[in-house]
Protein backbone atom coordinates (compact mmCIF):
# COMPACT_ATOMS: atom_id res chain seq x y z
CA UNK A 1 -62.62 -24.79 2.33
CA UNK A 2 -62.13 -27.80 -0.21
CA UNK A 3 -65.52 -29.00 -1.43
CA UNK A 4 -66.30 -32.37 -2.58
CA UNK A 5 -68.95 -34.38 -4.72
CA UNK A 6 -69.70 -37.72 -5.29
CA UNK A 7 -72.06 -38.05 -8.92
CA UNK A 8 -74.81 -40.48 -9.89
CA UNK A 9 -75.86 -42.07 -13.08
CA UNK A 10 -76.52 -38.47 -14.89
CA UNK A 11 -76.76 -37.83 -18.39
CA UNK A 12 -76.50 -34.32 -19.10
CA UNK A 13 -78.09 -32.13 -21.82
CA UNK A 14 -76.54 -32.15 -25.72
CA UNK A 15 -73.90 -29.54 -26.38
CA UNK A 16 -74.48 -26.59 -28.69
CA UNK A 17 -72.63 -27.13 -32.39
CA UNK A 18 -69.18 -28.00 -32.28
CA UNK A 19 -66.98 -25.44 -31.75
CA UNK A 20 -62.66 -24.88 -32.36
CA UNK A 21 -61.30 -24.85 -29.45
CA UNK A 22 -58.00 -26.02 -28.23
CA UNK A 23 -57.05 -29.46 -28.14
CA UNK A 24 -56.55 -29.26 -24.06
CA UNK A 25 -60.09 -27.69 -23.92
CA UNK A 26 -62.07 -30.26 -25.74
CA UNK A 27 -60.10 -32.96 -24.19
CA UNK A 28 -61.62 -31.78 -20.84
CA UNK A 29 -65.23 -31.04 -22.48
CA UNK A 30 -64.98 -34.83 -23.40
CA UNK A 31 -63.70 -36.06 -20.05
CA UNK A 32 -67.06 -33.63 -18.61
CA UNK A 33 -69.36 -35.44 -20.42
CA UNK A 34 -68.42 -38.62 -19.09
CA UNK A 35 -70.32 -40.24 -15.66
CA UNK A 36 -69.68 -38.63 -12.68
CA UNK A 37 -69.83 -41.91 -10.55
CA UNK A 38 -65.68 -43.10 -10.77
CA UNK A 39 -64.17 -39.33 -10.06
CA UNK A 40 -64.40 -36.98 -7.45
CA UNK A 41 -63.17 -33.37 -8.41
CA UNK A 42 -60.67 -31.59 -6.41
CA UNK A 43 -61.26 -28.09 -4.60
CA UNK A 44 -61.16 -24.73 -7.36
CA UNK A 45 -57.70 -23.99 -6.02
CA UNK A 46 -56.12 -26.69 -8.46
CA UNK A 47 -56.61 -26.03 -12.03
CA UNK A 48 -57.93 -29.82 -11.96
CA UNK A 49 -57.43 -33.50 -9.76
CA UNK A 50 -59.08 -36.06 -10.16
CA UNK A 51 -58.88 -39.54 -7.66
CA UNK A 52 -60.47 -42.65 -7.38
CA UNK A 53 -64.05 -42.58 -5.47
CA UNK A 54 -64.59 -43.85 -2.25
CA UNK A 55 -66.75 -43.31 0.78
CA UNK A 56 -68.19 -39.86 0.05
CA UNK A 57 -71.04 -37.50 1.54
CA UNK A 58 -74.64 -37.88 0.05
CA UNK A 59 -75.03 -37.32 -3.78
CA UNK A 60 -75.74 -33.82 -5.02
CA UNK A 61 -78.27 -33.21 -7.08
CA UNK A 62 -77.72 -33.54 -10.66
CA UNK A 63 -78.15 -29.65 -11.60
CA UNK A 64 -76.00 -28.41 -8.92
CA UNK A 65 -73.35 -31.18 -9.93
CA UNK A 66 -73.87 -30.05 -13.62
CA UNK A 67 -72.75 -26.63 -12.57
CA UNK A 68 -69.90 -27.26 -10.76
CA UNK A 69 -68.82 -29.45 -13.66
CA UNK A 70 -68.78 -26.77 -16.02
CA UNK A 71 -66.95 -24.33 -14.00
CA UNK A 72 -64.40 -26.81 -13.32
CA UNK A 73 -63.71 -27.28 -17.42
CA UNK A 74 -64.10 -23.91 -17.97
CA UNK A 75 -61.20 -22.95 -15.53
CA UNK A 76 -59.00 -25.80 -16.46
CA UNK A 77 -59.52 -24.97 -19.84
CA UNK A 78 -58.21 -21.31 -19.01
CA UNK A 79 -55.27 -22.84 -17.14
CA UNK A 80 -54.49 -24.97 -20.55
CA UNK A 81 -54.71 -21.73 -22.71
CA UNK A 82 -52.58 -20.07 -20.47
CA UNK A 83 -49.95 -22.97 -20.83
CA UNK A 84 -49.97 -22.26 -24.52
CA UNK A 85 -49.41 -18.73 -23.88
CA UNK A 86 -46.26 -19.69 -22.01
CA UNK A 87 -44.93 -21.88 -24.65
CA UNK A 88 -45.24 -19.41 -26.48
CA UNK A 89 -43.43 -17.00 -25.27
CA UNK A 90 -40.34 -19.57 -24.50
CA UNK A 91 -40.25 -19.76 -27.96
CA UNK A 92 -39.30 -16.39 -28.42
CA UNK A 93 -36.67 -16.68 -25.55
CA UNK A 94 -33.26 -16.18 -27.73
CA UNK A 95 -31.26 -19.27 -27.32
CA UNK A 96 -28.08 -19.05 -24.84
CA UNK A 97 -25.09 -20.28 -26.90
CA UNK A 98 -23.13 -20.11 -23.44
CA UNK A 99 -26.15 -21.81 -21.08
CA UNK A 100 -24.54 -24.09 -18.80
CA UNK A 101 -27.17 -26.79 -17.84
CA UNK A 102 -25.51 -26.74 -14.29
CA UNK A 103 -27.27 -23.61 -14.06
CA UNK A 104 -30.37 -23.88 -16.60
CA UNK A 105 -31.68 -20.39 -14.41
CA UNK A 106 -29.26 -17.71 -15.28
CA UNK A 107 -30.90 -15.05 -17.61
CA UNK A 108 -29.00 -14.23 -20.51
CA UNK A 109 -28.68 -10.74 -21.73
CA UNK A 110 -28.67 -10.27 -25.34
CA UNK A 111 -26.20 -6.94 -25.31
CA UNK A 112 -26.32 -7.36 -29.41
CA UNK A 113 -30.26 -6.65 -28.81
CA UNK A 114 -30.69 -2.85 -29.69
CA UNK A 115 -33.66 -2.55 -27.52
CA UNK A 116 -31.02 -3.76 -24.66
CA UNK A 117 -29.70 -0.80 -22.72
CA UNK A 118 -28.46 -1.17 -19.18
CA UNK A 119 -28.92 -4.00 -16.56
CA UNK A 120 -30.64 -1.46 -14.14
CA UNK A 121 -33.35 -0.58 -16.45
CA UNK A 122 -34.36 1.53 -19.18
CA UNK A 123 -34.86 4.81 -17.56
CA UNK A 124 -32.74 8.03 -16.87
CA UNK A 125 -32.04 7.20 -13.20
CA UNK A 126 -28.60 6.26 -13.14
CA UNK A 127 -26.93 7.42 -16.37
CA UNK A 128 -28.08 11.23 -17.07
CA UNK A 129 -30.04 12.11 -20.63
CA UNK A 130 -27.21 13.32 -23.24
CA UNK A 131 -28.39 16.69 -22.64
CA UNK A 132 -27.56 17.40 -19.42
CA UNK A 133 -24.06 14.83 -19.75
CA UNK A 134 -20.56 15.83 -18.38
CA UNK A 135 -18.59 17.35 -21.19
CA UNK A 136 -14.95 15.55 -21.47
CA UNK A 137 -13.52 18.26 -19.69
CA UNK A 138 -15.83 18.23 -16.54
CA UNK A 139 -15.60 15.04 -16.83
CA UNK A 140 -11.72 14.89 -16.47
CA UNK A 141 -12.01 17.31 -13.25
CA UNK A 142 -14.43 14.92 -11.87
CA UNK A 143 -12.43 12.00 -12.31
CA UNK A 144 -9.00 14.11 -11.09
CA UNK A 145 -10.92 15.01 -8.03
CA UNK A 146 -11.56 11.49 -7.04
CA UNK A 147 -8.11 10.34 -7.64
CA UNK A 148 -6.89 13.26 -5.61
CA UNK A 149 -9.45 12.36 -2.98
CA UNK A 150 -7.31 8.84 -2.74
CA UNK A 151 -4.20 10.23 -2.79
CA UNK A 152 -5.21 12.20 0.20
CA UNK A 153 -6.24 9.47 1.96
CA UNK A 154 -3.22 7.18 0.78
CA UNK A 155 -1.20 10.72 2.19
CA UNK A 156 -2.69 10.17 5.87
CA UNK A 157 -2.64 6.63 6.17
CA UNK A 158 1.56 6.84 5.74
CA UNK A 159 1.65 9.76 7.69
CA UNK A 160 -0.07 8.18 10.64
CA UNK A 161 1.61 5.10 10.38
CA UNK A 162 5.20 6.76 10.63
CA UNK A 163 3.92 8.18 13.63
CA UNK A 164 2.62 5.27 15.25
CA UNK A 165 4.88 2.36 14.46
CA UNK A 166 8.30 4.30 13.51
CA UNK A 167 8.55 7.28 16.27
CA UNK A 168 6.13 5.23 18.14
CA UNK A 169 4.22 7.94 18.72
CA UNK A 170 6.28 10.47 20.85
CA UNK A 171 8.22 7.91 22.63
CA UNK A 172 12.52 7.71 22.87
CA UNK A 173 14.89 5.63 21.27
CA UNK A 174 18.59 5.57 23.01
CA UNK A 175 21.15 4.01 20.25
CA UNK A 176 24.43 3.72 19.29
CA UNK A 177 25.63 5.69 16.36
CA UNK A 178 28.63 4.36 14.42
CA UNK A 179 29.87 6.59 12.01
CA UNK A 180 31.83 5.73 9.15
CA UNK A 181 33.60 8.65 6.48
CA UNK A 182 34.57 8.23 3.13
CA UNK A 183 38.10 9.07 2.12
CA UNK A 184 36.58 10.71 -0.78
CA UNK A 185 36.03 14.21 1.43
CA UNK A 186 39.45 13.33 3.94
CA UNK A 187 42.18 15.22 3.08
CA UNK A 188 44.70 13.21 0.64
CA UNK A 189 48.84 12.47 0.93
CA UNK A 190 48.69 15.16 -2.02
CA UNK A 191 46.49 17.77 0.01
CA UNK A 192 43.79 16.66 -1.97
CA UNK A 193 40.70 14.59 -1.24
CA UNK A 194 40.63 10.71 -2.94
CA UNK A 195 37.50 10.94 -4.81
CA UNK A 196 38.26 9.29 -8.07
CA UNK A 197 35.51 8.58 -11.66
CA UNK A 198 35.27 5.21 -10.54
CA UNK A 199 37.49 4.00 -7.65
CA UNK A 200 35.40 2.69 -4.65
CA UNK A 201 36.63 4.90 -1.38
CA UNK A 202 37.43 3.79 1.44
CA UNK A 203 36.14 4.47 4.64
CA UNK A 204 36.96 5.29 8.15
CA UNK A 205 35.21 4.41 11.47
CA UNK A 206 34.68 6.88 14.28
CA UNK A 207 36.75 6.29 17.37
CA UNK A 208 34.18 5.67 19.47
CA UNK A 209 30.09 5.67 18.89
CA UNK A 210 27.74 8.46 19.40
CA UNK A 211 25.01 7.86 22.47
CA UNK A 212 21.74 9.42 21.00
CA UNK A 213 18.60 9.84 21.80
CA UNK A 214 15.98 10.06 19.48
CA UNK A 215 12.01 10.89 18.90
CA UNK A 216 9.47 11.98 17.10
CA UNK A 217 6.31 14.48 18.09
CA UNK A 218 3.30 15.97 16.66
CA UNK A 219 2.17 19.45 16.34
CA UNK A 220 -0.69 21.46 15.61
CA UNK A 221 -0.55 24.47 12.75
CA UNK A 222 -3.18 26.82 11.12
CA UNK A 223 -5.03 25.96 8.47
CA UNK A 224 -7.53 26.54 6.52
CA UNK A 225 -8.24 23.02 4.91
CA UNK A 226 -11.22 20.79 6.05
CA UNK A 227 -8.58 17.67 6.31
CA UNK A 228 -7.67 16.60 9.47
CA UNK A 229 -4.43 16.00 8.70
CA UNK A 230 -3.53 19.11 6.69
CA UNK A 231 -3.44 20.78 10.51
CA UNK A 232 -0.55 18.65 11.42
CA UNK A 233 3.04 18.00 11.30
CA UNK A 234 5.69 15.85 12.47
CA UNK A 235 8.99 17.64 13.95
CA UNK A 236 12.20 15.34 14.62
CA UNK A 237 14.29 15.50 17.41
CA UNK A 238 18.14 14.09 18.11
CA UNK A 239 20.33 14.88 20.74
CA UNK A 240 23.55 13.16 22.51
CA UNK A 241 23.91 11.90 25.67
CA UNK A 242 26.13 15.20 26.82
CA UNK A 243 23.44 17.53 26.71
CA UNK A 244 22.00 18.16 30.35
CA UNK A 245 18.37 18.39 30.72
CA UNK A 246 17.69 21.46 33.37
CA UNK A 247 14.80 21.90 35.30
CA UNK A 248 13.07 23.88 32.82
CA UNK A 249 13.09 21.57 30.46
CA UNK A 250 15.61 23.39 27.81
CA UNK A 251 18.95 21.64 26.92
CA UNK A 252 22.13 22.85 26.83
CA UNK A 253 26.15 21.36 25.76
CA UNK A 254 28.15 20.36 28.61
CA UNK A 255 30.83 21.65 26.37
CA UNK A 256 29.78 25.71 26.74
CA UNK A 257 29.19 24.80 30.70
CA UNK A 258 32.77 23.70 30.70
CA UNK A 259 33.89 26.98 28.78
CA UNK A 260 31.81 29.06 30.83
CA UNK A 261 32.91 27.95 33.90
CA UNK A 262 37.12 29.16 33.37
CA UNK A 263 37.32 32.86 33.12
CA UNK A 264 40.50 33.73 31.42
CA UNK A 265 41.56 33.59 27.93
CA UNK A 266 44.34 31.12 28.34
CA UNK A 267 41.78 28.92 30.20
CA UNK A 268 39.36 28.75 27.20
CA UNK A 269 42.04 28.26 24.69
CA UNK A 270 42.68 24.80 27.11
CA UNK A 271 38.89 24.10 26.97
CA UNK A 272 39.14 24.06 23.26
CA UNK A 273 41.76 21.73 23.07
CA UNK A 274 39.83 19.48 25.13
CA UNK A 275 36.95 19.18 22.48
CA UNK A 276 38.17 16.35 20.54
CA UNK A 277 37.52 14.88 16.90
CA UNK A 278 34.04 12.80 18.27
CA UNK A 279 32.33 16.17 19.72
CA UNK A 280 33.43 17.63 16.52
CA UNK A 281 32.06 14.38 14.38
CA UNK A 282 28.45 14.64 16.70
CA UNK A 283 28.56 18.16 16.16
CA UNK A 284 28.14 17.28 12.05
CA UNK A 285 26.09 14.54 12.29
CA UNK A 286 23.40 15.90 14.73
CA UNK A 287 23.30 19.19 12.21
CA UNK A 288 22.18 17.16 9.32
CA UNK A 289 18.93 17.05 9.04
CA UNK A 290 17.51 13.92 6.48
CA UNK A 291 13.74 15.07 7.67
CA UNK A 292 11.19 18.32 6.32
CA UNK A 293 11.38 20.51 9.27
CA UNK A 294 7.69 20.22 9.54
CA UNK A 295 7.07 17.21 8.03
CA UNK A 296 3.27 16.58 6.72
CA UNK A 297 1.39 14.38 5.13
CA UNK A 298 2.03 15.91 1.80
CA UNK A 299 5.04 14.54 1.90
CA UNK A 300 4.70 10.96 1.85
CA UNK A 301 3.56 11.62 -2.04
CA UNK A 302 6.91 9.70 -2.99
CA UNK A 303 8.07 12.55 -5.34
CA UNK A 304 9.36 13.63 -1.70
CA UNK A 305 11.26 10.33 -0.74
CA UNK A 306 9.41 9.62 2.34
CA UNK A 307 7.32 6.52 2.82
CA UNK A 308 6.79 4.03 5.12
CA UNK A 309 5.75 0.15 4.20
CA UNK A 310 5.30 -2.77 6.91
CA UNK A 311 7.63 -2.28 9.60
CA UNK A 312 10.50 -0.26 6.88
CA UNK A 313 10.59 3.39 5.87
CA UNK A 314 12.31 6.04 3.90
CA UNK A 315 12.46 9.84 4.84
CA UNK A 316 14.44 12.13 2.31
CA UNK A 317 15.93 15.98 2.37
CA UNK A 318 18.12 17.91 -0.75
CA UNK A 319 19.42 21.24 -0.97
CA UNK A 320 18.90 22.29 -4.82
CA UNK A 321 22.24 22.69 -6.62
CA UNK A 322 20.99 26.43 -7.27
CA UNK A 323 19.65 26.98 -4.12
CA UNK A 324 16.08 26.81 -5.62
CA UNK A 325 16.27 30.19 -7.24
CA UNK A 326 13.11 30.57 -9.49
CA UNK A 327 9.47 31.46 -9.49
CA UNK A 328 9.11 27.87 -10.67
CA UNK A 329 11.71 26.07 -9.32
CA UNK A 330 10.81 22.72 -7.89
CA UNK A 331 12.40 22.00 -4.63
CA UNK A 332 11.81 18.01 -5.25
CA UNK A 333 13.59 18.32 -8.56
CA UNK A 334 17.55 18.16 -9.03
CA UNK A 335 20.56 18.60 -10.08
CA UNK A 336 21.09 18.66 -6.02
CA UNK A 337 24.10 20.16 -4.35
CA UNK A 338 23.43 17.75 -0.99
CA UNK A 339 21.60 15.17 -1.02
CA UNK A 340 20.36 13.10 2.48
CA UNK A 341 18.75 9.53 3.23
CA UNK A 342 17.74 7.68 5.91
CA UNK A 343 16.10 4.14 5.71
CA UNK A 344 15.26 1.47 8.84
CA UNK A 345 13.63 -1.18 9.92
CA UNK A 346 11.62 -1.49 13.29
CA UNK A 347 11.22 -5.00 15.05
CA UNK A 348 9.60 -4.94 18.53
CA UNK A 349 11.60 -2.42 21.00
CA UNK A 350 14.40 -2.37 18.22
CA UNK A 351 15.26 -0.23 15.50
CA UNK A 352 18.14 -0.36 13.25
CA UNK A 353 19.13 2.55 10.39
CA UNK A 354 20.89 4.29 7.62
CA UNK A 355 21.62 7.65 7.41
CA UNK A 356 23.74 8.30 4.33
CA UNK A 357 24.99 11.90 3.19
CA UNK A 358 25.85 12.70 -0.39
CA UNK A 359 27.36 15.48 -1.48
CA UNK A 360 28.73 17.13 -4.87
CA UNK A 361 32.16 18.52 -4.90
CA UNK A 362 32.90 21.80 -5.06
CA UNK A 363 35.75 21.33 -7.88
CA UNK A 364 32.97 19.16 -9.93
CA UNK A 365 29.97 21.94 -9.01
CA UNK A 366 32.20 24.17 -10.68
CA UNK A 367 33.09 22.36 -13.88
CA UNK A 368 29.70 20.87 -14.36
CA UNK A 369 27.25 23.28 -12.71
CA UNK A 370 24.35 21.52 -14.73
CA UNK A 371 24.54 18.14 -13.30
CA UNK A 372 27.38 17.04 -10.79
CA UNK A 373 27.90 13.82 -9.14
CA UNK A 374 26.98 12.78 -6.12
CA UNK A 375 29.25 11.23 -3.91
CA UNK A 376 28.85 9.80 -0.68
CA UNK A 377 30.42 11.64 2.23
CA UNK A 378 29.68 10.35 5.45
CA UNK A 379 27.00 6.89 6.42
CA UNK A 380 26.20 6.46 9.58
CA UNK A 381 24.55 3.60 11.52
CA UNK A 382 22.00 3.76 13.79
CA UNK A 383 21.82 0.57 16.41
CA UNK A 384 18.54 1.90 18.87
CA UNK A 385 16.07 0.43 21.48
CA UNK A 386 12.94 1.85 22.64
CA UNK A 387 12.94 3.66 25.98
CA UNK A 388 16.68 2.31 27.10
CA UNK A 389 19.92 1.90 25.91
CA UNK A 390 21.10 -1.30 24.05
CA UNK A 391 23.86 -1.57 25.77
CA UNK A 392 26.15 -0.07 28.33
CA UNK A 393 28.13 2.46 27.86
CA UNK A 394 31.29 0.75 28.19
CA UNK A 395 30.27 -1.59 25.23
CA UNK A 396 29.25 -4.88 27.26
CA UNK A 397 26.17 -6.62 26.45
CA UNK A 398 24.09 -8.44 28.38
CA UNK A 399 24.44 -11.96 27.34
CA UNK A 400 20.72 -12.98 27.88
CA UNK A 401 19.63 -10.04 26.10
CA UNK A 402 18.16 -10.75 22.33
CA UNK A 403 18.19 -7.55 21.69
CA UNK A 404 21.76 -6.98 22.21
CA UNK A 405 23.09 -9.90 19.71
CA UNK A 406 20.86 -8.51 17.34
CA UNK A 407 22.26 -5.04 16.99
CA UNK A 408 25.74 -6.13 17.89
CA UNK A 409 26.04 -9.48 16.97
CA UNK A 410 28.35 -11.14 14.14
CA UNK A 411 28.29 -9.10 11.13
CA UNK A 412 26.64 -9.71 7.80
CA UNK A 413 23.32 -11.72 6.68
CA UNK A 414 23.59 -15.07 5.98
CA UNK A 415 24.38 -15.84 2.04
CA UNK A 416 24.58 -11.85 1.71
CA UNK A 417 21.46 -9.89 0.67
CA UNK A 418 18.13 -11.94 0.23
CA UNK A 419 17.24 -10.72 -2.95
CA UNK A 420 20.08 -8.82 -4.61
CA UNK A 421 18.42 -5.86 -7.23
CA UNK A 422 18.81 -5.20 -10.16
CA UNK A 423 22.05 -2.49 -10.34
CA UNK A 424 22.19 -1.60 -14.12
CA UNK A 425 25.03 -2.10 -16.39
CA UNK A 426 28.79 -2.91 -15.65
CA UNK A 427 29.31 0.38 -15.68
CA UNK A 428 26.58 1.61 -13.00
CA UNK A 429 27.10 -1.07 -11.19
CA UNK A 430 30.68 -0.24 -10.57
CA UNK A 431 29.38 2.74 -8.39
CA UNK A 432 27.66 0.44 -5.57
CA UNK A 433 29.85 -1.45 -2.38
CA UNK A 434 28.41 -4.34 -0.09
CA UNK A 435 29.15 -3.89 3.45
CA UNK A 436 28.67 -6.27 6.15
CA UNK A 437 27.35 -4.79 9.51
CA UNK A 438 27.24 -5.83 12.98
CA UNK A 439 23.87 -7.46 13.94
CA UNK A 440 23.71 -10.18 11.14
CA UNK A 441 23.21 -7.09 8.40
CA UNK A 442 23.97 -6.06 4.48
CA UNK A 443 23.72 -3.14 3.28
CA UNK A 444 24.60 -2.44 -0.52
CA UNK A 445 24.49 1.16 -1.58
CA UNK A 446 25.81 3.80 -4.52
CA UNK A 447 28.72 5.53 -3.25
CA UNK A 448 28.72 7.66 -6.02
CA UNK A 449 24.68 8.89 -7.88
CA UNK A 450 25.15 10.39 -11.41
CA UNK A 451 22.53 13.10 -11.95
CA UNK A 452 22.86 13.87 -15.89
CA UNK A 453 19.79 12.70 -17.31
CA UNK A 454 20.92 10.93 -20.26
CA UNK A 455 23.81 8.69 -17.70
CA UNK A 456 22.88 4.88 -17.62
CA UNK A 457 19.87 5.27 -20.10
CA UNK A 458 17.95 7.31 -17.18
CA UNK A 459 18.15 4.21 -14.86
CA UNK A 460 18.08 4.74 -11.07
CA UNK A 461 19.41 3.78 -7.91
CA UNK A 462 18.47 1.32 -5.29
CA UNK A 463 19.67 1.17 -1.84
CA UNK A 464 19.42 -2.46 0.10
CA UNK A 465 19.24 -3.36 3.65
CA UNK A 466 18.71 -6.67 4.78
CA UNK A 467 18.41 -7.86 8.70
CA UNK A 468 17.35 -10.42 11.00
CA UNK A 469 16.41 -8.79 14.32
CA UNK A 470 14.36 -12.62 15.27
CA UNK A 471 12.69 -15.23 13.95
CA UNK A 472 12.19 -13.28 10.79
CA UNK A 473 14.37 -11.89 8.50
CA UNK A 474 14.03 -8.57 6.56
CA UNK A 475 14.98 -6.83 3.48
CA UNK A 476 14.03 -3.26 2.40
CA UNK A 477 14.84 -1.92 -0.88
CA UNK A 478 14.67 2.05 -1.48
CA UNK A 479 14.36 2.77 -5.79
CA UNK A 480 14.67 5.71 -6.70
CA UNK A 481 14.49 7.55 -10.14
CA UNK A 482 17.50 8.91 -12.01
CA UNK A 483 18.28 11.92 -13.60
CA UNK A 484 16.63 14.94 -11.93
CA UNK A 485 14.18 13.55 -10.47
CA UNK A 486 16.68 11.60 -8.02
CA UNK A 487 14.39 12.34 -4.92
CA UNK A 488 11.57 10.80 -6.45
CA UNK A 489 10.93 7.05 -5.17
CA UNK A 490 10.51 4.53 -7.82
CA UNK A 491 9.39 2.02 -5.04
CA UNK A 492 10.16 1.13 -1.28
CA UNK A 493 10.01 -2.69 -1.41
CA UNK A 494 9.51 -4.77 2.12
CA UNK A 495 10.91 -8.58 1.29
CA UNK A 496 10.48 -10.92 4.36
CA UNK A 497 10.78 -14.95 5.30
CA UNK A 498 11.27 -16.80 8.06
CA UNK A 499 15.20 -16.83 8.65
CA UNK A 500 15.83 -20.11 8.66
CA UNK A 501 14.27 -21.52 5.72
CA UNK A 502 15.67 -18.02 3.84
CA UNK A 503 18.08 -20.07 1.57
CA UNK A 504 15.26 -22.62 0.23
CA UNK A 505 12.91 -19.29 -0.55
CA UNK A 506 15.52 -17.29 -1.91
CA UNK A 507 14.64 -15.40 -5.30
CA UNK A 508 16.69 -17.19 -8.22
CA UNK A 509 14.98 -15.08 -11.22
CA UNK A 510 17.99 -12.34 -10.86
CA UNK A 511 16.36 -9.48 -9.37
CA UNK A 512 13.56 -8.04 -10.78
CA UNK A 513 11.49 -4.33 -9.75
CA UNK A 514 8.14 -4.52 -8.78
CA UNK A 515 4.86 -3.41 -10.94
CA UNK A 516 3.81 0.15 -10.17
């Protein structure tokens, strides 16, 4: 508790010979030997107060008021030293050349100080002694294994989102398939085929569209890895609309129930007459396959050409030019004999998709077995809903349907593609056409992909699709390398802006590639 006293008329005893003290301290030795009667001293808590007098309790007497007056200097006189002590020591303070006196509390650190070593102290804690210090080569491992470690988990993130959002995890898309050929692999007037160095083929639609269906399913493998993932893989399935479901849940063509069903030889010679150019045209399309067989999460590396971004992806498959022969032969790495693409966009219930084949001639395999050319052979188009078909199968739409006039409605995008890429030279650029597709869509794409890796300065390919399914509108690019590492993506690039203010957003710097 705070204790008060009020003095009298008290003259206390001379001091011993003067002393040196500190000019605080004899100030307050000077203001002790002064009357007691106009202060009152505050409680010991307070180095020292003093107030005007007023009412106070009865006088003290004048030795214990003595003593309490001398404890009082002697402390505030410690205080006072102690204030020096702090000056002091603010002196040495280096001087901030940077202080900001918005902030006049920020420490600064001195890191030209060789006494200064880290922020978290001085000790061994967090950085090991020099002794017992990775060497550069552990220390390259280390650093390896932590990138890996990411890459692993950039590896299931993609896988799991091509499950999810593009096969929607096991469920069906019914589409319409539109097939288009290039005149490059049709037989010529001459017998021949018209693939040409640089003439742009042309290309012929299918009679009628292919009804597919189309999904996507997990399943488990062996392993012996720790990572969840590594015990899974992705398997593709497309069939058409003629193959019969029976009760056991196996398919089969209605075309061998057909043959099966007529006994004699002159009967099944009729049959096969009635299997016209489309079941012939499914027949091709439905037995390339642009997918891994097992695809895993390995594969969505990008050396692979598989990736998914936002609602696009990209899933890639080659056949090596020399079948892959070789302890060491890389099966990601060309020159490629075939060469297969796919790349789509998914909007609500909707999906719409490339599948383009390349292929190298066999006359220009032959003559340049090191690095042929590959041209493009067949590109189909891939118009799908989710869990029914967009339209009927007589080709009417249903007028109310958005769906519908966005797969099948006038052809092209608006203004052409969004952001046209950068194509190279003259000379590479030559090799690309720009189709307009039903559904408001573009699609520009190399009809013919040098391999040699010295062609166009090494500079690669890029494959564009742009659509407006709604109120937004899309474009996905798909970059690839050149040379022999043609599979490898450079980038899959997801452009997108709200379709009708597309033309005061679009890109004027000329097309430009993204930062890797």
């Amino acid at each position: 508790p705070a204790s008060r006293c009020k003095g009298t008329h008290f003259h206390p005893p001379p001091f011993p010979p003067p002393m040196k003290l500190p000019r605080a301290a004899a100030a307050l030795l000077a203001l002790a030997a002064a009357p007691a009667s106009a202060f009152v001293v505050a409680p010991p808590s307070a180095a020292f107060v003093v107030a005007p007098a007023a009412t106070r309790a009865p006088s003290s007497s004048p030795s214990s008021l003595r003593s309490r007056r001398a404890a009082i200097v002697l402390r505030a006189a410690a205080a006072a030293d102690d204030d020096d002590d702090d000056e002091d020591d603010e002196d040495e303070k280096p001087v901030n050349p940077y202080a900001d006196p918005n902030y006049p509390d920020l420490e600064f650190i001195n890191y030209s100080d060789p006494e200064y070593q880290v922020d978290q102290g001085v000790s061994d804690e967090f950085f090991p002694a020099t002794s017992s210090a990775l060497s550069e080569e552990d220390a390259f491992e280390k650093v390896e294994e932590m990138r890996e470690d990411r890459r692993k988990r950039n590896d299931e993130y993609q896988f799991e989102t091509y499950h999810e959002k593009m096969l929607r995890e096991g469920e069906e898309f019914r589409g319409e398939w539109t097939v288009y050929r290039t005149s490059t692999f049709l037989p010529g007037d001459d017998g021949g085929n018209g693939a040409t160095d640089h003439g742009m083929p042309k290309l012929v639609k299918a009679r009628k569209a292919m009804r597919v269906i189309s999904s996507g399913r997990k399943i488990s493998v062996e392993t012996d890895s720790n990572w969840r993932v590594d015990g899974e893989r992705i398997v593709h399935e497309e069939r058409t609309e003629s193959h019969e479901e029976s009760p056991d849940g196996s398919t089969k063509d209605v075309s061998v129930s057909l043959e099966e069903t007529f006994g004699s030889d002159e009967d099944k010679r009729a049959v096969e007459t009635v299997i016209s150019e489309q079941e012939q045209t499914e027949r091709e399309i439905l037995g390339n396959r642009y997918w891994p067989e097992e695809m895993s999460s390995y594969d969505f590396r990008g050396h692979q050409g598989i990736m998914c971004v936002g609602n696009s992806y990209t899933i890639c498959e080659t056949v090596p030019l020399n079948g892959g022969e070789g302890e060491t032969a890389d099966p990601h790495t060309g020159p490629f004999l075939e060469y297969k693409a796919e790349l789509g966009l998914q909007y609500k219930r909707m999906r719409f998709r490339l599948k383009l084949d390349y292929r190298a001639l066999e006359a220009a395999a032959e003559a340049d077995a090191t690095a042929p050319p590959l041209y493009l052979r067949s590109m189909t188009v891939c118009r799908e809903t989710r869990e029914r078909w967009p339209r009927h199968s007589d080709g009417r739409t249903d007028v109310e349907d958005a769906s519908s006039a966005a797969l099948f409605g006038p052809p092209g995008a608006e203004g052409g593609l969004y952001d046209p890429p950068l194509v190279g030279d003259d000379d590479q650029a030559s090799r690309y056409m720009l189709l307009d597709l039903e559904g408001g869509a573009t699609v520009l794409l190399p009809y013919r992909m040098d391999q040699c890796p010295n062609k166009f300065d090494g500079n690669g390919w890029v494959t564009s699709l742009d659509w407006t399914p709604g109120r937004l509108r899309y474009q996905v690019d798909r970059k690839v390398l050149g040379g022999a590492q043609l599979k490898g993506l450079r980038t899959l690039e997801l452009s997108e802006v709200v379709g009708a203010e597309a033309e005061q957003w679009r890109p004027k710097d000329g097309g430009s590639n993204m930062r890797q």
